[in-house]
N, C-alpha and C. Protein backbone atom coordinates (compact mmCIF):
# COMPACT_ATOMS: atom_id res chain seq x y z
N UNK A 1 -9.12 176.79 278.51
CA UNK A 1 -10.12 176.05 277.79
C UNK A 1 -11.40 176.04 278.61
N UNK A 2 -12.61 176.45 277.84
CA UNK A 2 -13.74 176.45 278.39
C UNK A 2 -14.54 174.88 278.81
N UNK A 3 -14.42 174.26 276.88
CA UNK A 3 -14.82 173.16 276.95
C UNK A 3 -14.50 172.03 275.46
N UNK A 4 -14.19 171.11 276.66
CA UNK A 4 -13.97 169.64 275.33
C UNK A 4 -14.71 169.51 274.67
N UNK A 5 -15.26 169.23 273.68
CA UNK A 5 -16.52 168.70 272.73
C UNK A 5 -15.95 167.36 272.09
N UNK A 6 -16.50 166.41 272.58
CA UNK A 6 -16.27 164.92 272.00
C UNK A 6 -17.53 164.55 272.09
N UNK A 7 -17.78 164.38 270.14
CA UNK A 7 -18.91 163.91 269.84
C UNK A 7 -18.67 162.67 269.39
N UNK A 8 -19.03 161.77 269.25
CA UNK A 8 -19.50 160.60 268.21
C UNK A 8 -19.16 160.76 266.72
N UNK A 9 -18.46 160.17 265.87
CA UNK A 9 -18.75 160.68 264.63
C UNK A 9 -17.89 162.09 263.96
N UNK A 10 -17.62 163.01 264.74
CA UNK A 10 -17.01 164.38 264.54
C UNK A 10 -15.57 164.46 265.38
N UNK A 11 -14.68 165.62 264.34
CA UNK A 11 -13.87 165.73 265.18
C UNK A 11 -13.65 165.81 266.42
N UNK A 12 -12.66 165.65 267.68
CA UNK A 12 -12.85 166.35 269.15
C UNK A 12 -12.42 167.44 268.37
N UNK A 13 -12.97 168.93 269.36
CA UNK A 13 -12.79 169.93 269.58
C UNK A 13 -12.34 170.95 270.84
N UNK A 14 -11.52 171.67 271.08
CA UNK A 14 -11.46 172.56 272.22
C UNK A 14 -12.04 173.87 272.17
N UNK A 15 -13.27 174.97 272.84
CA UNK A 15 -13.58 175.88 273.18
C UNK A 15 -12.99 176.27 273.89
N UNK A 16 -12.59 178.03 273.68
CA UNK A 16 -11.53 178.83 274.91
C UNK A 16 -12.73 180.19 274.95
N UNK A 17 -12.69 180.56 275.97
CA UNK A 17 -13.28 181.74 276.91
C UNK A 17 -13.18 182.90 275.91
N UNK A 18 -12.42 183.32 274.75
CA UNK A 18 -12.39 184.02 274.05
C UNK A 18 -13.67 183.94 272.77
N UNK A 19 -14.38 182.78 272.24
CA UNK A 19 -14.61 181.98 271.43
C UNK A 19 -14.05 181.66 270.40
N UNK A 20 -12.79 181.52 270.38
CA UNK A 20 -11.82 180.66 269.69
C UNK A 20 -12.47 178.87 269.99
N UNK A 21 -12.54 178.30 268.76
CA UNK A 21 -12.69 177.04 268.90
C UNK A 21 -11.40 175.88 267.79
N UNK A 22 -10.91 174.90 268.37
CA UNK A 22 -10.10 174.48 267.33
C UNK A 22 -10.23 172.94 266.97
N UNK A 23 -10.46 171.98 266.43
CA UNK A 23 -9.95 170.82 266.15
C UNK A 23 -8.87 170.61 266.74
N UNK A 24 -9.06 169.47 267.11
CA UNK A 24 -8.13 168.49 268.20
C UNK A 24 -8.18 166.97 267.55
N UNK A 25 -6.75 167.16 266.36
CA UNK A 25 -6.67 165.48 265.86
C UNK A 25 -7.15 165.98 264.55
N UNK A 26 -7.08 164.42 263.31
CA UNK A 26 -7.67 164.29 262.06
C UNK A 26 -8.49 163.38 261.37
N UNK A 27 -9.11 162.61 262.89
CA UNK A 27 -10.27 161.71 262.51
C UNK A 27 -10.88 161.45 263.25
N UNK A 28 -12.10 161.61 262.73
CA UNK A 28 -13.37 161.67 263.78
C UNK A 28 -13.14 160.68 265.12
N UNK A 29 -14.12 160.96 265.75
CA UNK A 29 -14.47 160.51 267.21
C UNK A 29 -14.57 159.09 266.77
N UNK A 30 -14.09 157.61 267.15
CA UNK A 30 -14.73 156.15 267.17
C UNK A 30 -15.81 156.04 268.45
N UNK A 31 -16.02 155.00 268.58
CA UNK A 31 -17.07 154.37 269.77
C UNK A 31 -16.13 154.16 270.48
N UNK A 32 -14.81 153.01 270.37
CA UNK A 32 -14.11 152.91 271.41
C UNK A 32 -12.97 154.17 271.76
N UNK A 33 -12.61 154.90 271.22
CA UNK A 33 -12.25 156.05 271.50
C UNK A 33 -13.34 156.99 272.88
N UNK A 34 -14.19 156.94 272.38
CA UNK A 34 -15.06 158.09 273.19
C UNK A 34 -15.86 156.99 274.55
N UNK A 35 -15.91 155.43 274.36
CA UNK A 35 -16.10 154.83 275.82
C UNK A 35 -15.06 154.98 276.51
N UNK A 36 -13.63 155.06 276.12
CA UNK A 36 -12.35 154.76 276.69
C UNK A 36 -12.44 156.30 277.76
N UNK A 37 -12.54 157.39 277.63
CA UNK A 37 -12.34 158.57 277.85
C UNK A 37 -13.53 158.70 278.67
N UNK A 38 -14.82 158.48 278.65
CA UNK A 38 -16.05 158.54 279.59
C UNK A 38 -15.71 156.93 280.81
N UNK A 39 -15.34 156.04 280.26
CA UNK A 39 -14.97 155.39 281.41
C UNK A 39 -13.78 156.29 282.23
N UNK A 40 -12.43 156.45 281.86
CA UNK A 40 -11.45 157.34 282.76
C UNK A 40 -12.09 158.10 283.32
N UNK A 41 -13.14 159.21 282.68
CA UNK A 41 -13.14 160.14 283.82
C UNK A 41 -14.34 159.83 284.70
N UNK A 42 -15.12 158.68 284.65
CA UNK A 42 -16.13 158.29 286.15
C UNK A 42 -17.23 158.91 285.65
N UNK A 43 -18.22 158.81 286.93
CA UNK A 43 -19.71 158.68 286.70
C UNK A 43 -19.84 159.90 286.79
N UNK A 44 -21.22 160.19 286.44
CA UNK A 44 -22.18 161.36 285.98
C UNK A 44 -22.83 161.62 287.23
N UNK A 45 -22.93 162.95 287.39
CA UNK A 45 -24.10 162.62 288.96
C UNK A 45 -25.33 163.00 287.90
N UNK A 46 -26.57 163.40 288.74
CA UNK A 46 -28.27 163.54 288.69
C UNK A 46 -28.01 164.66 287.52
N UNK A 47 -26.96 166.01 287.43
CA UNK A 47 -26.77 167.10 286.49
C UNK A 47 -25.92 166.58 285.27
N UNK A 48 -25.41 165.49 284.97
CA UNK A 48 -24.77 165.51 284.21
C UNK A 48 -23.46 165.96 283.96
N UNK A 49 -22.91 166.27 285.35
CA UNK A 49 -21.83 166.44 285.37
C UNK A 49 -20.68 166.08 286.26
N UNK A 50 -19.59 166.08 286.06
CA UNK A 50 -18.83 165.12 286.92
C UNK A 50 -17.46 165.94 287.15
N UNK A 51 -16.33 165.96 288.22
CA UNK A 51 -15.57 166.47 288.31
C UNK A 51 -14.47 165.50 288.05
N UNK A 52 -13.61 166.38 287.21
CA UNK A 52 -12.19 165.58 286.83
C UNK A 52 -10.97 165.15 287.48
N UNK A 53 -10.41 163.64 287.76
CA UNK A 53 -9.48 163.53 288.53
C UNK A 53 -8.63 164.61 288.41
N UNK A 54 -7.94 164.68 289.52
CA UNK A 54 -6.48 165.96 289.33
C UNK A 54 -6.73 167.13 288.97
N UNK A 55 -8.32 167.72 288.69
CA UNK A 55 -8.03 169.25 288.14
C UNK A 55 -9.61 169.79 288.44
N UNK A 56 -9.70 170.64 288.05
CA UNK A 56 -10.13 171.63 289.15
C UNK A 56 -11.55 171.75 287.86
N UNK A 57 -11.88 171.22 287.48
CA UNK A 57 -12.83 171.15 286.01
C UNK A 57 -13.67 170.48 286.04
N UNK A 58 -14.92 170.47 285.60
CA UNK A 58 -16.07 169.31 285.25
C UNK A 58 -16.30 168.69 283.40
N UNK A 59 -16.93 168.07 283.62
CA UNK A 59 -17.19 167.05 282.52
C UNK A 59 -18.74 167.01 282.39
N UNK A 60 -19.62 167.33 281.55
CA UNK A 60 -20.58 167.35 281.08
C UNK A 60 -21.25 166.41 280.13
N UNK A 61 -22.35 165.69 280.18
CA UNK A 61 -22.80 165.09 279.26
C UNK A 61 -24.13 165.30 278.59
N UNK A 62 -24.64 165.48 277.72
CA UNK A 62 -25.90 166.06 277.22
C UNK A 62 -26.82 164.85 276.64
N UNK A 63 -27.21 164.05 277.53
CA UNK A 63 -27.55 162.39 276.67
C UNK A 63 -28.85 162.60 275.31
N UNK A 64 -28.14 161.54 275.06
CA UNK A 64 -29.08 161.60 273.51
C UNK A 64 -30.20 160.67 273.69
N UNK A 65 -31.17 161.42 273.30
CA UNK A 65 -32.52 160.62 272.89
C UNK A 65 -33.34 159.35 271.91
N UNK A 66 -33.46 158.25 272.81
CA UNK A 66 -33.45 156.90 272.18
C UNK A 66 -34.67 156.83 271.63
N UNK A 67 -34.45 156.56 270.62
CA UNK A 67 -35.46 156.05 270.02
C UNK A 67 -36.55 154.78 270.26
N UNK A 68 -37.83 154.91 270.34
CA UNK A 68 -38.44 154.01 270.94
C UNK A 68 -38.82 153.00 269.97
């Protein structure tokens, strides 16, 4: 697996190195679903990215733009 995609709102998804992509589950992303999973895996550094307990992988976040 290349990469998780957990959006807000949308299914999770898995990307593989081939570009095979698949749905993961049959209902969208909740709020407490997707805080639960960004709290477990810890803070963000300055890039937005963070390395995963136990495995050899990072975690990416692409922050969204607030409205003023």
């Amino acid at each position: 697996m290349v990469e998780l995609v957990l959006d807000l709102g949308r299914l999770p998804s898995a990307r593989f190195p081939n570009g095979v992509s698949c749905a993961l589950g049959a209902a969208p992303l909740d709020r407490e679903t997707l805080d639960t999973v960004v709290a477990a895996a810890g803070d963000f550094g300055g890039d937005n990215r963070a390395g995963l307990v136990s495995s050899h992988g990072f975690r990416s976040c692409i922050p969204v733009r607030q409205s003023e």
